[in-house]
PDB file of N, CA and C in Angstrom:
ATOM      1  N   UNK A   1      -3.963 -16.359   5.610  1.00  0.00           N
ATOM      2  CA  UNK A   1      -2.726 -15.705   5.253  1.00  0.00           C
ATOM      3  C   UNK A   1      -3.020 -14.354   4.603  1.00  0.00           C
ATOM      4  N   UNK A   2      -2.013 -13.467   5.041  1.00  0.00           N
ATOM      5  CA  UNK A   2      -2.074 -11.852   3.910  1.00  0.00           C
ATOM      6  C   UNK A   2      -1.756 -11.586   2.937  1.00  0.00           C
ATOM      7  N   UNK A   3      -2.870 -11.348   2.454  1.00  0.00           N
ATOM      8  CA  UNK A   3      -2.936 -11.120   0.776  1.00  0.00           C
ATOM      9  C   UNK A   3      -2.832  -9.101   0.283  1.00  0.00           C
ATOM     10  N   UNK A   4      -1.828  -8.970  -0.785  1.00  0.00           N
ATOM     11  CA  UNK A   4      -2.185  -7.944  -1.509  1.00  0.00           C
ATOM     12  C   UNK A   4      -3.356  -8.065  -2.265  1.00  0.00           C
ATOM     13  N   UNK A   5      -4.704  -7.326  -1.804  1.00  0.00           N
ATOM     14  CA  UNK A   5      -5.924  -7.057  -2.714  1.00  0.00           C
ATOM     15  C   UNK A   5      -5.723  -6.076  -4.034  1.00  0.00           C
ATOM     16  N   UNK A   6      -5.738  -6.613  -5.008  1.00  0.00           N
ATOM     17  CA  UNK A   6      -5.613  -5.318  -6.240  1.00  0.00           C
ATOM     18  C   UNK A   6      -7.095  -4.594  -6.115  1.00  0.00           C
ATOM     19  N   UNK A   7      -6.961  -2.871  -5.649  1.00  0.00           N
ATOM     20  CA  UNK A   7      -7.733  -2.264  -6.257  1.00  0.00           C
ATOM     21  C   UNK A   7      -7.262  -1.505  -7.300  1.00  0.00           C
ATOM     22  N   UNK A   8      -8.618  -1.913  -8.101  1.00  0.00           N
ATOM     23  CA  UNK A   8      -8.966  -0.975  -9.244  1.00  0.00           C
ATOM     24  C   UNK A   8      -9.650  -0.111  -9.495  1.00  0.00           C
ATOM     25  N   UNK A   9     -10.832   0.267  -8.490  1.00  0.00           N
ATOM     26  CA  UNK A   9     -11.239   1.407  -9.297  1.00  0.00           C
ATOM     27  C   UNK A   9     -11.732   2.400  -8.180  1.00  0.00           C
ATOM     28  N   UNK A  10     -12.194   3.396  -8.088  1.00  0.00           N
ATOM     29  CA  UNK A  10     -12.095   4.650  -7.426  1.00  0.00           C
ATOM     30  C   UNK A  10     -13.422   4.225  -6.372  1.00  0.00           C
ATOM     31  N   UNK A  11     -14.287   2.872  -6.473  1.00  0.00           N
ATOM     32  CA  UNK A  11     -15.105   2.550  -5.567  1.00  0.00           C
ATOM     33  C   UNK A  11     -14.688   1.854  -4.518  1.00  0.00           C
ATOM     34  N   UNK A  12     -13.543   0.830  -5.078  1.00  0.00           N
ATOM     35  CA  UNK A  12     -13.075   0.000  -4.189  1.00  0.00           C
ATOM     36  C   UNK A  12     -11.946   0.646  -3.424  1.00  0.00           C
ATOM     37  N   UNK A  13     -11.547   1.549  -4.009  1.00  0.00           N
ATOM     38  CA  UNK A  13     -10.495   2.805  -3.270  1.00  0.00           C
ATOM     39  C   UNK A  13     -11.319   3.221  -1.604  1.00  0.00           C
ATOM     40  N   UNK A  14     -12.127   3.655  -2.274  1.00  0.00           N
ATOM     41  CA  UNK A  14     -13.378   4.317  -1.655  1.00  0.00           C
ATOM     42  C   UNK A  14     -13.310   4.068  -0.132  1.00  0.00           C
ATOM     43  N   UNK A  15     -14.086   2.363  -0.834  1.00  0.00           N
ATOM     44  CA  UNK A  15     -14.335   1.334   0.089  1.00  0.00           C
ATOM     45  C   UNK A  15     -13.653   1.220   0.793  1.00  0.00           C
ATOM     46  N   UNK A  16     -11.918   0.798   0.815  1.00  0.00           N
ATOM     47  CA  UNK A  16     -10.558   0.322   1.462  1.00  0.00           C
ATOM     48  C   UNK A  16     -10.809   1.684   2.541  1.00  0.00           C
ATOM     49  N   UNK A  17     -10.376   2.840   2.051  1.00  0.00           N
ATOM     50  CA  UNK A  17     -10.431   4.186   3.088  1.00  0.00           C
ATOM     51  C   UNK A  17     -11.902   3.853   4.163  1.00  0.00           C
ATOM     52  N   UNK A  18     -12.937   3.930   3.600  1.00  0.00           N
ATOM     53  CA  UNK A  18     -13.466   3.812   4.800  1.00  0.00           C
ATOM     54  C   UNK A  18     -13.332   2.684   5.714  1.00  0.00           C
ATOM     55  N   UNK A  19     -13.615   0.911   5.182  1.00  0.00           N
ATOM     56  CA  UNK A  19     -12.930   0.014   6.359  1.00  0.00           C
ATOM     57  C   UNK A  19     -11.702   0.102   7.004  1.00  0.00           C
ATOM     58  N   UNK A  20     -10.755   1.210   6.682  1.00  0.00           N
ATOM     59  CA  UNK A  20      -9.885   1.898   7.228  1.00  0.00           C
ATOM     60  C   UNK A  20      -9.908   2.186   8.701  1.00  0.00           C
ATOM     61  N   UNK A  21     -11.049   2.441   8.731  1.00  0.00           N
ATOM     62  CA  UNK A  21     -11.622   2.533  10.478  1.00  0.00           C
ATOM     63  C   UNK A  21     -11.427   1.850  10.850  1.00  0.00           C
ATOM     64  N   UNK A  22     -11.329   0.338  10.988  1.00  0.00           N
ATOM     65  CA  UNK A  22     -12.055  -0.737  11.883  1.00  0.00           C
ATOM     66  C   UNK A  22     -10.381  -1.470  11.576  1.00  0.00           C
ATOM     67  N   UNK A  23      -9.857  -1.225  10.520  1.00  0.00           N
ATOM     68  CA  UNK A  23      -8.551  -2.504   9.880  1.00  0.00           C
ATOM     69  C   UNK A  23      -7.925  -1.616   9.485  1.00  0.00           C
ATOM     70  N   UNK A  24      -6.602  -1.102  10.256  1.00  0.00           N
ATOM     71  CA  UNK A  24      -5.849  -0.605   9.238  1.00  0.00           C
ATOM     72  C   UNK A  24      -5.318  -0.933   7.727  1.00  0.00           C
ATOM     73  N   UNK A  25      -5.327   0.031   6.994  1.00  0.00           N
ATOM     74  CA  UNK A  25      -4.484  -0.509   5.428  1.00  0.00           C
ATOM     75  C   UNK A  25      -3.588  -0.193   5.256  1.00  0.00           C
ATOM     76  N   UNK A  26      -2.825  -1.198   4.479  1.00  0.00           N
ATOM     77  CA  UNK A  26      -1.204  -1.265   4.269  1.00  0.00           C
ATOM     78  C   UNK A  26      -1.891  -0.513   2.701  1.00  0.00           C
ATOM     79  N   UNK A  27      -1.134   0.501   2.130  1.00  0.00           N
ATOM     80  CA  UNK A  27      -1.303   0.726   0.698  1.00  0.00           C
ATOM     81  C   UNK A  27      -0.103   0.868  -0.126  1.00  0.00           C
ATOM     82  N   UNK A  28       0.255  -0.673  -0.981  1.00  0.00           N
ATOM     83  CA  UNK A  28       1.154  -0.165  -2.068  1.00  0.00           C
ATOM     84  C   UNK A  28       0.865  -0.138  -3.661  1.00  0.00           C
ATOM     85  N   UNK A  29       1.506   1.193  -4.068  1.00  0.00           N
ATOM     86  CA  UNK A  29       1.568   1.686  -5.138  1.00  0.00           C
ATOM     87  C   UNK A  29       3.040   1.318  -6.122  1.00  0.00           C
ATOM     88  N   UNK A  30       2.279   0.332  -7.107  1.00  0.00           N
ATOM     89  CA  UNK A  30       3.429  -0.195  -7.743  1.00  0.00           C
ATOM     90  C   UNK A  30       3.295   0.336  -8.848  1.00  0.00           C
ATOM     91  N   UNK A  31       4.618   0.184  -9.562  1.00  0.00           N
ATOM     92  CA  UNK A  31       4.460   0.170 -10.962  1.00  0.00           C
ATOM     93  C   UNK A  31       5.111  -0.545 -11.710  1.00  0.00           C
ATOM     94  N   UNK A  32       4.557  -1.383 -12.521  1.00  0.00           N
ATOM     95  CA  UNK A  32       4.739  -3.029 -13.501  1.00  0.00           C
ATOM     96  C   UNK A  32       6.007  -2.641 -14.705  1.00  0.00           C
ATOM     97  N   UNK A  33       6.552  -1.576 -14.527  1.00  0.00           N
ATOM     98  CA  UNK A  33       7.301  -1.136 -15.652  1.00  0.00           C
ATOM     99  C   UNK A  33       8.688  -0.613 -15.354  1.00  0.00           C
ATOM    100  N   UNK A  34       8.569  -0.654 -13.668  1.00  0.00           N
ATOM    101  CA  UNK A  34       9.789  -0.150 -12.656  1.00  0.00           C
ATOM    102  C   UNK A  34      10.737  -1.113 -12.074  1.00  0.00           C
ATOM    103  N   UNK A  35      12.104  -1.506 -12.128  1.00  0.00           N
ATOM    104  CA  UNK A  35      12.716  -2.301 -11.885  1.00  0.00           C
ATOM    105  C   UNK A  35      12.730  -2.142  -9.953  1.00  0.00           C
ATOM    106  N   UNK A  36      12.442  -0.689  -9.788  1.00  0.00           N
ATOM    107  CA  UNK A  36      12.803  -0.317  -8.907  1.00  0.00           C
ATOM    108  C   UNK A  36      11.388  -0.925  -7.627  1.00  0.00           C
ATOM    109  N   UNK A  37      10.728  -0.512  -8.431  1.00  0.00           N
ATOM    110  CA  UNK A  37       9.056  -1.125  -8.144  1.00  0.00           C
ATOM    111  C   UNK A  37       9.185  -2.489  -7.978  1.00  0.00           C
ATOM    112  N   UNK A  38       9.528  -3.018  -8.813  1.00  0.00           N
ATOM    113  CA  UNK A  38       9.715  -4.629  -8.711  1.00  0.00           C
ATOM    114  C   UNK A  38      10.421  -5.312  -7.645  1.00  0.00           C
ATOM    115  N   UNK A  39      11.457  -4.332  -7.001  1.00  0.00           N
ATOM    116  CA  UNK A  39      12.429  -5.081  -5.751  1.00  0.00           C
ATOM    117  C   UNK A  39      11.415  -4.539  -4.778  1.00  0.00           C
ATOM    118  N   UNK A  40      10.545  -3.760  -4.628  1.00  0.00           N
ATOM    119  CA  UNK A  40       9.816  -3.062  -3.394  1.00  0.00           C
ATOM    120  C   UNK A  40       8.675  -3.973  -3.596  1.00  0.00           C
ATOM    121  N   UNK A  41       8.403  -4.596  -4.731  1.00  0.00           N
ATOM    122  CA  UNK A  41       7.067  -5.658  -4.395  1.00  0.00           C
ATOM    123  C   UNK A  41       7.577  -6.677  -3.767  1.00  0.00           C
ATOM    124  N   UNK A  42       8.792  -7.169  -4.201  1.00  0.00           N
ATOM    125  CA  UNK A  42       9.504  -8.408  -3.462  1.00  0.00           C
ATOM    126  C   UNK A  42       9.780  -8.240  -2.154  1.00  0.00           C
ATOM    127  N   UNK A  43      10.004  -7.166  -1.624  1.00  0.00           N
ATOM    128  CA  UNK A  43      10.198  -6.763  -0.199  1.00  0.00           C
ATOM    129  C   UNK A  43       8.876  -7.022   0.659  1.00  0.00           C
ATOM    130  N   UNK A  44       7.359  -6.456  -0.163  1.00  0.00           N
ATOM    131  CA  UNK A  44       6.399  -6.193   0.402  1.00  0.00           C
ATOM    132  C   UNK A  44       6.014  -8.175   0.472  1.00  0.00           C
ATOM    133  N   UNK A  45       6.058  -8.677  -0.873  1.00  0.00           N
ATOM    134  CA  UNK A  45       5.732 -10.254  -0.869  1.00  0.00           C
ATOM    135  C   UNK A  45       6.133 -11.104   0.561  1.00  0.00           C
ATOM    136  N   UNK A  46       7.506 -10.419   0.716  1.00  0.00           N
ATOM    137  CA  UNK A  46       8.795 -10.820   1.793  1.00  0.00           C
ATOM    138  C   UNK A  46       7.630 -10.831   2.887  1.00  0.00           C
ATOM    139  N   UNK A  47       7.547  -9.715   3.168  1.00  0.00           N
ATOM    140  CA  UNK A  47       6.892  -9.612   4.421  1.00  0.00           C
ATOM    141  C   UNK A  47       5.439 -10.327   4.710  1.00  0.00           C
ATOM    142  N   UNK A  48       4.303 -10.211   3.981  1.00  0.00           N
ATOM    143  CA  UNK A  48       3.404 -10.757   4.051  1.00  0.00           C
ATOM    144  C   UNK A  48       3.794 -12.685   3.934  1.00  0.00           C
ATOM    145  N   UNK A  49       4.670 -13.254   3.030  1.00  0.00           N
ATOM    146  CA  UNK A  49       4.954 -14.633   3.441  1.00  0.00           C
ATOM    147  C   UNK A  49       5.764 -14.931   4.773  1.00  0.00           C
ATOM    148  N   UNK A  50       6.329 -14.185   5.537  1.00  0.00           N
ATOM    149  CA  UNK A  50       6.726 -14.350   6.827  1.00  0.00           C
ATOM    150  C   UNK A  50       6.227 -14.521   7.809  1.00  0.00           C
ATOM    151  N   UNK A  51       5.951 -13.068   8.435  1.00  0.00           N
ATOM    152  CA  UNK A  51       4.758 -13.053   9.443  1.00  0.00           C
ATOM    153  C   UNK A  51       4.057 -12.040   9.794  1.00  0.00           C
ATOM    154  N   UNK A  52       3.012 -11.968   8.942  1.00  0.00           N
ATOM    155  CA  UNK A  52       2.353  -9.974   8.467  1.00  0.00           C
ATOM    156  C   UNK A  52       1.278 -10.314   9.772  1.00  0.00           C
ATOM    157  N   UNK A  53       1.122  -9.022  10.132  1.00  0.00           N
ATOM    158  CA  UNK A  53       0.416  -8.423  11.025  1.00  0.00           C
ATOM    159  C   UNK A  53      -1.160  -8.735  10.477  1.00  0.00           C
ATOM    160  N   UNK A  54      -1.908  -9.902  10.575  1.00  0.00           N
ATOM    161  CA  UNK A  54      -2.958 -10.481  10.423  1.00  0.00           C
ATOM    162  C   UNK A  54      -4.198  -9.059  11.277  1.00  0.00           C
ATOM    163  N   UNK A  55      -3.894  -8.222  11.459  1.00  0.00           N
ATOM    164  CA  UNK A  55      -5.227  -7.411  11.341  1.00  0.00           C
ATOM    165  C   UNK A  55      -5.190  -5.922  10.946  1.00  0.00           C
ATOM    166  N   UNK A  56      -4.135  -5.844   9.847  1.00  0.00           N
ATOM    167  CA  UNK A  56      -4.063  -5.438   8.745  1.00  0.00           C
ATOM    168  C   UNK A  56      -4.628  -5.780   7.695  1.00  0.00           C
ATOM    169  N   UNK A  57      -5.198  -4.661   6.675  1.00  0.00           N
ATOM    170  CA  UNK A  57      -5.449  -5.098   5.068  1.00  0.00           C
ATOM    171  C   UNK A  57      -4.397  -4.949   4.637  1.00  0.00           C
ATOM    172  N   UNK A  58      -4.004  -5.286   3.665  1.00  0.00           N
ATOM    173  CA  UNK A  58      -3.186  -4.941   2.812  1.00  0.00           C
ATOM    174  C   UNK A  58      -3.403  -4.756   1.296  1.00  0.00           C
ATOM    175  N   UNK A  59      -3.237  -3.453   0.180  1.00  0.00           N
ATOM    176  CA  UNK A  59      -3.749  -3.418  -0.889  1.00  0.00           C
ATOM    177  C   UNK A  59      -2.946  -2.686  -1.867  1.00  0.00           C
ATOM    178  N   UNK A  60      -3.152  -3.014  -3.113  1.00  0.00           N
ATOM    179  CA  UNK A  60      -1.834  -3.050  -4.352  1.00  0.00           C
ATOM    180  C   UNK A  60      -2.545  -1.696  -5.176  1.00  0.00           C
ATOM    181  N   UNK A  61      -2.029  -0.798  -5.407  1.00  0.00           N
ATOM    182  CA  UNK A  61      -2.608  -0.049  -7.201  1.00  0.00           C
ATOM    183  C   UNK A  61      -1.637  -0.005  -7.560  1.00  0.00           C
ATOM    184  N   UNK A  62      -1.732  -0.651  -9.217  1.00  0.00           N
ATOM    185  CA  UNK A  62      -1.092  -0.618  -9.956  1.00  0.00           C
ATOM    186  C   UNK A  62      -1.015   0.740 -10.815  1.00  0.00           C
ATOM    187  N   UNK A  63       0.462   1.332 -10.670  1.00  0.00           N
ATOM    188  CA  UNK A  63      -0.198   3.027 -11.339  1.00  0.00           C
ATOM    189  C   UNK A  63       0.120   3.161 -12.887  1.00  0.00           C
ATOM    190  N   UNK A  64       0.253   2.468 -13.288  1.00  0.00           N
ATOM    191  CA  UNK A  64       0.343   2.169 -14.371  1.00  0.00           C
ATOM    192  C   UNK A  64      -1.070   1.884 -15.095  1.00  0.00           C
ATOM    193  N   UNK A  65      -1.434   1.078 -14.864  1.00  0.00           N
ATOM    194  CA  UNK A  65      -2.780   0.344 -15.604  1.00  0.00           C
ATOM    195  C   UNK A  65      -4.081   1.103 -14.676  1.00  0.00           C
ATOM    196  N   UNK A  66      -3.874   1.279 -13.441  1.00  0.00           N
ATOM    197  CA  UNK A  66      -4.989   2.175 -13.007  1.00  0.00           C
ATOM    198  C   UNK A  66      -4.619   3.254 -12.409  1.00  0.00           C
ATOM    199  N   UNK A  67      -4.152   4.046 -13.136  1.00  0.00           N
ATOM    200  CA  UNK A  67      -3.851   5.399 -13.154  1.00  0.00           C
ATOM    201  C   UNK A  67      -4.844   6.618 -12.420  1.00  0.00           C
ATOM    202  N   UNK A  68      -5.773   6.521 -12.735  1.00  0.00           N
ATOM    203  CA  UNK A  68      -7.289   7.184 -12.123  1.00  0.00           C
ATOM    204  C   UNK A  68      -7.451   6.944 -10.023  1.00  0.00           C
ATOM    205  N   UNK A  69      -7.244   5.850 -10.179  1.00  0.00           N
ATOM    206  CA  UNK A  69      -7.358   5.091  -9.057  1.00  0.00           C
ATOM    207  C   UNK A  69      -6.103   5.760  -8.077  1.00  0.00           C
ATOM    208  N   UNK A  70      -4.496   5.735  -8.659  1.00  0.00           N
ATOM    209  CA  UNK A  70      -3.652   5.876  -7.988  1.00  0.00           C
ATOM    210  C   UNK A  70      -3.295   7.549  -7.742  1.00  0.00           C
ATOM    211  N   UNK A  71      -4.072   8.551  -8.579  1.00  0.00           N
ATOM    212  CA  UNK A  71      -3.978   9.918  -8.820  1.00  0.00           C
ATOM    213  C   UNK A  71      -5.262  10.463  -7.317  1.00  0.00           C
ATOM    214  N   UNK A  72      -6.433   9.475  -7.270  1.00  0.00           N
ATOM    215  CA  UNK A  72      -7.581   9.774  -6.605  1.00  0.00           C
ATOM    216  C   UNK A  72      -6.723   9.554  -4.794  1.00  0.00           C
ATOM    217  N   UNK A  73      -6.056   8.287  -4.996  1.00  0.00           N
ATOM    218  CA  UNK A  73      -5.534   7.961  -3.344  1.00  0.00           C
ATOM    219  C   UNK A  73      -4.458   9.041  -3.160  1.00  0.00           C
ATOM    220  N   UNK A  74      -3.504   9.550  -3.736  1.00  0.00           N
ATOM    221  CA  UNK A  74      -2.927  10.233  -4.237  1.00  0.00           C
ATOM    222  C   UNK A  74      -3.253  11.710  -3.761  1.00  0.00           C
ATOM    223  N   UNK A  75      -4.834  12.180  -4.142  1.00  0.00           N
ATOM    224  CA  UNK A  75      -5.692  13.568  -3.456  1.00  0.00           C
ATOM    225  C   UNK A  75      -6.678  12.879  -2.471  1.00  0.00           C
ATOM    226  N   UNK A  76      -6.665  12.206  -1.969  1.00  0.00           N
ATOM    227  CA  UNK A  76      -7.795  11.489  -1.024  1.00  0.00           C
ATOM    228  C   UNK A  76      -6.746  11.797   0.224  1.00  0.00           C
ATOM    229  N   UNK A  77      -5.319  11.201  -0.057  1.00  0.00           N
ATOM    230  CA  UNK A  77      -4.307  10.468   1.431  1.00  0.00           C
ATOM    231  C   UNK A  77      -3.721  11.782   1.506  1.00  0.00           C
ATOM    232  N   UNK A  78      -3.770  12.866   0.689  1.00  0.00           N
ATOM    233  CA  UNK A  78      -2.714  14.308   0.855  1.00  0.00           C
ATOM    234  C   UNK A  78      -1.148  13.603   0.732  1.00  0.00           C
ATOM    235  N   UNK A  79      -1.054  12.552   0.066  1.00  0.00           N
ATOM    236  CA  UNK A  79       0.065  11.971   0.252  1.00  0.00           C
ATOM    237  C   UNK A  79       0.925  12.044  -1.472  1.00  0.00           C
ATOM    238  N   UNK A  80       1.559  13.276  -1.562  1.00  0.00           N
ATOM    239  CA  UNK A  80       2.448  13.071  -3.213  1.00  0.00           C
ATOM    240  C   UNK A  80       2.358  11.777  -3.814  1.00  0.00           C
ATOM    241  N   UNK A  81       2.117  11.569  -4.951  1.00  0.00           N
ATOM    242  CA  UNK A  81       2.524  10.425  -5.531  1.00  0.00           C
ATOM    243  C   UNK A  81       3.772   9.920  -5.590  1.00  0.00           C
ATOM    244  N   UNK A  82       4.106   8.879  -5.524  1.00  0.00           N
ATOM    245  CA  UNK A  82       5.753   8.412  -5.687  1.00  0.00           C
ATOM    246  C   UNK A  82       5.472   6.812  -6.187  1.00  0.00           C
ATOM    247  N   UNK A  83       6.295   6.252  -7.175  1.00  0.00           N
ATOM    248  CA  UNK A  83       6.353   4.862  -7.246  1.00  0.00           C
ATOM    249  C   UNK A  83       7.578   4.498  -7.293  1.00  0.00           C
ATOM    250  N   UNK A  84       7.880   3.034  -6.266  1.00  0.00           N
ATOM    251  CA  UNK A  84       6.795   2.499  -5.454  1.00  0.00           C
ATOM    252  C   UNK A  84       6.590   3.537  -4.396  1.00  0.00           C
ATOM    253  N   UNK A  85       5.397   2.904  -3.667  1.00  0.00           N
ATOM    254  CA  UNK A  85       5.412   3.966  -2.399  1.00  0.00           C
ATOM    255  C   UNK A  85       4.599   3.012  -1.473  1.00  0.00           C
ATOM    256  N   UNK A  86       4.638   2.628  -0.065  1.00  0.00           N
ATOM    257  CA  UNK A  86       3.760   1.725   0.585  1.00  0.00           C
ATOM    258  C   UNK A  86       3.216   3.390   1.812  1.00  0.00           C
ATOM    259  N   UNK A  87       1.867   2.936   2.050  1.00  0.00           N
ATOM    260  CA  UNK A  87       1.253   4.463   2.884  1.00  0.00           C
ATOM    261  C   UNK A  87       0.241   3.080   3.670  1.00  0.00           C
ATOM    262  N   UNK A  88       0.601   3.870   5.155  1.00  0.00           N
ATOM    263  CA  UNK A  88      -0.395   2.877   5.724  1.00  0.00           C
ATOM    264  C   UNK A  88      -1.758   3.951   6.152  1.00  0.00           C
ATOM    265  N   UNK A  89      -2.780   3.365   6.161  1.00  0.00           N
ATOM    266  CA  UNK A  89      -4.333   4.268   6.273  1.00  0.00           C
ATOM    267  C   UNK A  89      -4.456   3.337   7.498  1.00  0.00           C
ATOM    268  N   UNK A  90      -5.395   4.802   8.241  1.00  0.00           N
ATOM    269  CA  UNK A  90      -6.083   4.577   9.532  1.00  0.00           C
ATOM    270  C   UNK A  90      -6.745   5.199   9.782  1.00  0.00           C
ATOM    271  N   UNK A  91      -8.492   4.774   9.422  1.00  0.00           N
ATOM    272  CA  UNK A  91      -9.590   5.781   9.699  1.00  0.00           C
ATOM    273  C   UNK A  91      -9.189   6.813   8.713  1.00  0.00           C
ATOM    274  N   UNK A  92      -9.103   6.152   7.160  1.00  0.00           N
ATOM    275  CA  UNK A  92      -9.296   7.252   5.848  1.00  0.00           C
ATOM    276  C   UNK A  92      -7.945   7.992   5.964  1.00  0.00           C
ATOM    277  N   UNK A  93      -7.104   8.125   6.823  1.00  0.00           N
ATOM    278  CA  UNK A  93      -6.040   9.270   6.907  1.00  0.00           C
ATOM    279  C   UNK A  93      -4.682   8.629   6.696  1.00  0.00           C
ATOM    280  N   UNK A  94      -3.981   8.945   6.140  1.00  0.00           N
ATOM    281  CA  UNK A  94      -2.229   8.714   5.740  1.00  0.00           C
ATOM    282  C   UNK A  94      -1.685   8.757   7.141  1.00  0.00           C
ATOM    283  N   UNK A  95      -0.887   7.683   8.027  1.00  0.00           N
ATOM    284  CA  UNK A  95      -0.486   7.684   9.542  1.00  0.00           C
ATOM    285  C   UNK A  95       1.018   7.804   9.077  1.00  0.00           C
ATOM    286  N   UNK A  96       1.326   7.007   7.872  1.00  0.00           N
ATOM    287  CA  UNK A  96       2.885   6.531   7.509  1.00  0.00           C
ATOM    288  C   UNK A  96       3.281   6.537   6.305  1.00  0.00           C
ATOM    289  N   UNK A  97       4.043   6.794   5.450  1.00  0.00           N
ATOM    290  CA  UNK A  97       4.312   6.771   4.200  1.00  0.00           C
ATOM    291  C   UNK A  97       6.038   6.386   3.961  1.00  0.00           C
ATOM    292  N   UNK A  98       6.346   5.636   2.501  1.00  0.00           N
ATOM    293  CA  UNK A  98       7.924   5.390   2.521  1.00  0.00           C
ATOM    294  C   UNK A  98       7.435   5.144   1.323  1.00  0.00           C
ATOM    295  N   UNK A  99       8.540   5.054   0.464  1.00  0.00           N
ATOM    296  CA  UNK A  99       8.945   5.280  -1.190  1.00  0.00           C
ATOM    297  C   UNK A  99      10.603   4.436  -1.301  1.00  0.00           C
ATOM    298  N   UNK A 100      10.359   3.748  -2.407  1.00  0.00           N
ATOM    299  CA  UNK A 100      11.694   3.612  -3.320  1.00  0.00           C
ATOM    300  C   UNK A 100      12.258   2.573  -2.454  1.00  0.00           C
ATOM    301  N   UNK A 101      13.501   2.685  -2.125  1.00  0.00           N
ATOM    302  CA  UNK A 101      14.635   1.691  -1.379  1.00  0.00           C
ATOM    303  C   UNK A 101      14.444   1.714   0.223  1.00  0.00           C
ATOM    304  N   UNK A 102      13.831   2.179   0.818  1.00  0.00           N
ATOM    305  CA  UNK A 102      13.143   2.415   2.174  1.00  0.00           C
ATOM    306  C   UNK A 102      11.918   1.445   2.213  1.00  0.00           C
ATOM    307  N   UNK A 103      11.188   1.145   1.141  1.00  0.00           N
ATOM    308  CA  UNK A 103      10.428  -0.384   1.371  1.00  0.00           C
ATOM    309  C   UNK A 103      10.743  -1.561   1.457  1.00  0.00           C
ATOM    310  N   UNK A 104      10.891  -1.970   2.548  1.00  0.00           N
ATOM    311  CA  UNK A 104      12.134  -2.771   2.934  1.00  0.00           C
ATOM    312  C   UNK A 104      10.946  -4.057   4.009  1.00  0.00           C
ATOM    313  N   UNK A 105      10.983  -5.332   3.953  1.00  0.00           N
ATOM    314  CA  UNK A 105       9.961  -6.096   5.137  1.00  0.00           C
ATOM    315  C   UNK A 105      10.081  -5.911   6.135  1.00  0.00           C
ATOM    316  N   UNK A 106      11.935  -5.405   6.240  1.00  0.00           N
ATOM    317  CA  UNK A 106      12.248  -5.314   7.807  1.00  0.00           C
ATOM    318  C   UNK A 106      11.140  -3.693   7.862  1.00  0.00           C
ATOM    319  N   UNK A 107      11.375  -2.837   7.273  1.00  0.00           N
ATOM    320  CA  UNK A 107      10.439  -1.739   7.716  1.00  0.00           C
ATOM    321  C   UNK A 107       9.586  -1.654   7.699  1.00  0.00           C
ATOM    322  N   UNK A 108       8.623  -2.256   7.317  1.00  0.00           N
ATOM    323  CA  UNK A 108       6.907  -3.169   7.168  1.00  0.00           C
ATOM    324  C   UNK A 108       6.665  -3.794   8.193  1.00  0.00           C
ATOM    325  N   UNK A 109       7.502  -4.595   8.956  1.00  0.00           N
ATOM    326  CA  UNK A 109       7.649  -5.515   9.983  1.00  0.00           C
ATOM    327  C   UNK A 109       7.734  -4.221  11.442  1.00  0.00           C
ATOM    328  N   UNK A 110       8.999  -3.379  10.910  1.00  0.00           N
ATOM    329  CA  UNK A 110       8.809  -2.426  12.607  1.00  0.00           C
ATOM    330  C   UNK A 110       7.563  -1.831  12.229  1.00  0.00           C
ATOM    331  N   UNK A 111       6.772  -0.695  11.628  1.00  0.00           N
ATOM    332  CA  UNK A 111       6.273  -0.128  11.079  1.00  0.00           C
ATOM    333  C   UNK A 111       4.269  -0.589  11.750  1.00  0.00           C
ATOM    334  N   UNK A 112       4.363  -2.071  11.242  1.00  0.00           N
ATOM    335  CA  UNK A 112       3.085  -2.917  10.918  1.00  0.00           C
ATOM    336  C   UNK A 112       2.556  -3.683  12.272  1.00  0.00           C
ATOM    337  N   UNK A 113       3.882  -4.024  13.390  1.00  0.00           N
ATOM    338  CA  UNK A 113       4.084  -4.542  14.445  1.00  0.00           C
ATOM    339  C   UNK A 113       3.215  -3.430  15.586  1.00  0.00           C
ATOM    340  N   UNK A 114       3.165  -2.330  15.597  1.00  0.00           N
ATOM    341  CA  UNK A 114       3.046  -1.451  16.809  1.00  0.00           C
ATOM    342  C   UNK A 114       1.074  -1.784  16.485  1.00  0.00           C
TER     343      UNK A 114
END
């Protein structure tokens, strides 16, 4: 089954971007202090307990508590920061990005499907 991996630190960031090649990554950026964040994790939960696209990664920074981490993907993906924000990686590069009330399973689901 698909799991959100928490990375934490700017190695395992690293890491995720480069197996990026081989597995695309789902990347969401939460934050533990956002109500708004909190319905976009439930959306993202939604989707992975349904029926997630099994050759996908999928992976969590918390921008709150790893701040360093979410500022680095942030200048790594050329992708603005926003929380929440889900960005899918392919071969190190930002393919897709959505923020806020637009993280939705149904849009994870069209999005994750192709």
């Amino acid at each position: 089954m698909a799991a959100l991996k928490r990375i934490t630190s700017i190695e395992k960031l690293a890491q995720a971007m480069e197996d990026s090649a081989h597995k695309p990554l789902l990347l969401f950026k939460h934050s533990t202090r956002c109500p708004i964040s909190s319905g976009a994790h439930r959306e993202v939960e939604a989707y992975l307990n349904d029926s997630p696209n099994e050759a996908v990664a999928y992976g969590v920074i918390y921008v709150v508590e790893d701040r360093p981490v979410s500022n680095a993907a942030a200048e790594r993906l050329g992708v603005k920061h926003e929380s929440p924000q889900a960005i899918l990686v392919q071969n190190g590069q930002a393919v897709w990005h959505t923020s806020h009330s637009d993280i939705t399973s149904e849009a994870l689901e069209g999005v994750l499907a192709e």
